[in-house]
Protein backbone atom coordinates (compact mmCIF):
# COMPACT_ATOMS: atom_id res chain seq x y z
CA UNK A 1 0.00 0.00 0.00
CA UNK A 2 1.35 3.13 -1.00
CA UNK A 3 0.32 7.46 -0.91
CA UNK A 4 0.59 9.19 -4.21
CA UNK A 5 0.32 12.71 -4.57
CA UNK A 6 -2.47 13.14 -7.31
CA UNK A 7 -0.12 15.72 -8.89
CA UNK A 8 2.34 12.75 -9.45
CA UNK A 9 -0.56 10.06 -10.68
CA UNK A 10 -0.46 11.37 -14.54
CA UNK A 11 2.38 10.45 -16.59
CA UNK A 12 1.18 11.00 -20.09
CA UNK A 13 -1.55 10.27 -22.30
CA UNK A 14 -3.21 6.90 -21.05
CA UNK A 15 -0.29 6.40 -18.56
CA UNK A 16 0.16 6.54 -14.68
CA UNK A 17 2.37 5.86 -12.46
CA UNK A 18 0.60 3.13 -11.36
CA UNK A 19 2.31 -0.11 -11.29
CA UNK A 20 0.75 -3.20 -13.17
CA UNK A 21 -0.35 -4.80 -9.41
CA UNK A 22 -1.98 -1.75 -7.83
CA UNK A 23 -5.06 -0.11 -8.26
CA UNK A 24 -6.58 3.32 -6.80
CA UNK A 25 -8.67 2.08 -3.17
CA UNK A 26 -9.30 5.88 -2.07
CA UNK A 27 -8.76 9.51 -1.88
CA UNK A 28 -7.56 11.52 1.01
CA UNK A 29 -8.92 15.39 0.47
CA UNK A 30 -8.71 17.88 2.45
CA UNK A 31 -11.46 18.62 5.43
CA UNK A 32 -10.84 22.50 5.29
CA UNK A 33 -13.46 24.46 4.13
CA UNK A 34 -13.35 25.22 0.61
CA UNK A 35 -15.50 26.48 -1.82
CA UNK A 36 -15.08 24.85 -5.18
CA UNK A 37 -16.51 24.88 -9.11
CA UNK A 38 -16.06 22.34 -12.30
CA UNK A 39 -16.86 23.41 -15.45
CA UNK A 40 -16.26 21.90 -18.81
CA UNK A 41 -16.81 22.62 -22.28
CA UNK A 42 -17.97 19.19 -24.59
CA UNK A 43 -20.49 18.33 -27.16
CA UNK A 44 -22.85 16.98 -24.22
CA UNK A 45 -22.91 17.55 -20.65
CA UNK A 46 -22.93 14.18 -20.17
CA UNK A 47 -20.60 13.03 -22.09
CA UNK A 48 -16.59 12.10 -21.07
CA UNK A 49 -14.70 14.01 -23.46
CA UNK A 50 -14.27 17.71 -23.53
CA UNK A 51 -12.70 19.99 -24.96
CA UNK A 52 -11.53 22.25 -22.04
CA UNK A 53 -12.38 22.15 -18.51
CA UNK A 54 -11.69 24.17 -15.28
CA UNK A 55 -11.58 22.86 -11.89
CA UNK A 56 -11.08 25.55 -9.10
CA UNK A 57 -11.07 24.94 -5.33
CA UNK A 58 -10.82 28.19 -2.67
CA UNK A 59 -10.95 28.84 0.45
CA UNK A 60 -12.70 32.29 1.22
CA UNK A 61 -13.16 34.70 3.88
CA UNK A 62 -15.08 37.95 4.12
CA UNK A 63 -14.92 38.24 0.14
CA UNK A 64 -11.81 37.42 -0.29
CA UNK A 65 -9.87 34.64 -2.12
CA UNK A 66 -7.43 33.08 0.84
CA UNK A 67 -5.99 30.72 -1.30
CA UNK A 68 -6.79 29.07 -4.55
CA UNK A 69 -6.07 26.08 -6.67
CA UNK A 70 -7.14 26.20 -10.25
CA UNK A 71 -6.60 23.17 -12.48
CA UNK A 72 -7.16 22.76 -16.32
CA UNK A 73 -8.50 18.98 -18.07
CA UNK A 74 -8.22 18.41 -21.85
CA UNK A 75 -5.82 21.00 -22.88
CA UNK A 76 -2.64 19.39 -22.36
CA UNK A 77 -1.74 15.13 -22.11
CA UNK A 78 -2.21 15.29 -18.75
CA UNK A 79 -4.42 17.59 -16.01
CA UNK A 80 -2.05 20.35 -15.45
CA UNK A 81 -2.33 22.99 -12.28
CA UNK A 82 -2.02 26.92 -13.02
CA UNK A 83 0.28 27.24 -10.39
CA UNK A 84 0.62 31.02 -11.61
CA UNK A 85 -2.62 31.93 -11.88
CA UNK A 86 -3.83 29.82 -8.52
CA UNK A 87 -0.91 31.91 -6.52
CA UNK A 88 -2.12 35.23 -7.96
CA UNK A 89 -5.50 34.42 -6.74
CA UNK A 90 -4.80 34.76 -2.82
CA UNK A 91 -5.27 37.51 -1.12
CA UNK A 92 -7.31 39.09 -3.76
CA UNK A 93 -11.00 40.52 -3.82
CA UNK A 94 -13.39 37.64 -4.88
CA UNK A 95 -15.06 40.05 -7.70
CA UNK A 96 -15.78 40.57 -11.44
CA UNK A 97 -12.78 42.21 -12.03
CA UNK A 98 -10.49 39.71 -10.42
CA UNK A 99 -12.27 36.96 -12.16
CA UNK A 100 -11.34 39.05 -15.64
CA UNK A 101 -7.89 39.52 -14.21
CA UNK A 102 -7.56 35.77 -13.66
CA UNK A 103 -9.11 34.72 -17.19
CA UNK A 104 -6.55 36.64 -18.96
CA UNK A 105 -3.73 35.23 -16.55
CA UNK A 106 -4.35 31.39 -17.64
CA UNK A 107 -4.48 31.71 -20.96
CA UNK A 108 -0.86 33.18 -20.84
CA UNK A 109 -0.28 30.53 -18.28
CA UNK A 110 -1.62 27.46 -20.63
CA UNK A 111 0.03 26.29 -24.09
CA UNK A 112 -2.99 23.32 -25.06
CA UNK A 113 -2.86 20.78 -27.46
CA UNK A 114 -4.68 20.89 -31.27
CA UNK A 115 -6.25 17.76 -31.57
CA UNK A 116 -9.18 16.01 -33.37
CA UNK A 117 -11.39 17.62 -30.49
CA UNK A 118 -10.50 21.31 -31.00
CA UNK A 119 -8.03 23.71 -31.85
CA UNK A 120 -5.10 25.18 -29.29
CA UNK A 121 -6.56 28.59 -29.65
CA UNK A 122 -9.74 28.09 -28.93
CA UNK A 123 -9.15 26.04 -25.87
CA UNK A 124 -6.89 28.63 -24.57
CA UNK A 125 -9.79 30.99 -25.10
CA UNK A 126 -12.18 28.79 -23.47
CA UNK A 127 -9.94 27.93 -20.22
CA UNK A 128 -10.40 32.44 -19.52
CA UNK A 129 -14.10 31.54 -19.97
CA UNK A 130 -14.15 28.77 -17.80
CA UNK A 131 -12.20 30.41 -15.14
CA UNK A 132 -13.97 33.26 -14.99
CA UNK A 133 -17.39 31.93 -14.59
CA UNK A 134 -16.23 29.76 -12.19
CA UNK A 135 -14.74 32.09 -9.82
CA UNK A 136 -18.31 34.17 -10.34
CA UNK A 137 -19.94 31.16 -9.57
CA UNK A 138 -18.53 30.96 -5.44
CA UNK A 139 -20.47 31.82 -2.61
CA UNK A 140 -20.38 35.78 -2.05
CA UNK A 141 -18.67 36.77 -5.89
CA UNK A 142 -19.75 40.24 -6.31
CA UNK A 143 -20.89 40.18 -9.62
């Protein structure tokens, strides 16, 4: 029995580090109180594949942004973390402006893949989108 860090799990497309005997028996998250959002863009809601998506997990206090982790699904081989954009986060005003701010920071901060699914621009578009509504989309945004 062994502890992975998830940021260590993803090797490359359709690869882990998971050796040919193991298998995934549970998750240990966090029990401090965050506020989080997932949103993706895909031909159905329901459907696997996408063609960006956005996970963001904060913690807040009095309308601010304490500290925040913002990852990004289908734009590179493997989930990748904006550490850039996640670090510029804290300490800043939970608002429309920062959520603009923050949008235009990740699509500097991402370089995504072309593929049969959509084109590198448009994903790098889409992951400012994404962003932005979900930081709008946590308890007390001032919209």
């Amino acid at each position: 029995k062994r502890t992975l860090p998830l940021a260590e799990l993803f090797l490359g497309p359709k690869r882990t580090a998971l050796k040919k005997d193991e298998l995934i028996t549970g998750f240990t998250v966090s029990k401090r109180k965050r506020a989080g959002a997932y949103l993706k863009l895909g031909p159905r809601s329901y459907f696997g594949i996408s063609k960006a998506a956005v996970a963001l997990s904060a913690e807040l206090s009095a309308g601010k942004i304490i500290k925040a982790v913002v990852a990004l699904g289908s734009v590179a081989p493997v989930p990748l973390r904006a550490a850039k954009t996640s670090a510029w986060l804290a300490g800043k005003e939970l608002s429309a402006q920062t959520a603009r701010a923050a949008a235009g920071l990740v699509k500097k901060e991402v370089s995504p893949i072309t593929d049969a699914r959509s084109e590198a621009g448009y994903r790098r578009e889409m992951c400012g989108v994404l962003l932005e509504r979900a930081l709008l989309s946590l308890p007390g945004a001032a919209k």
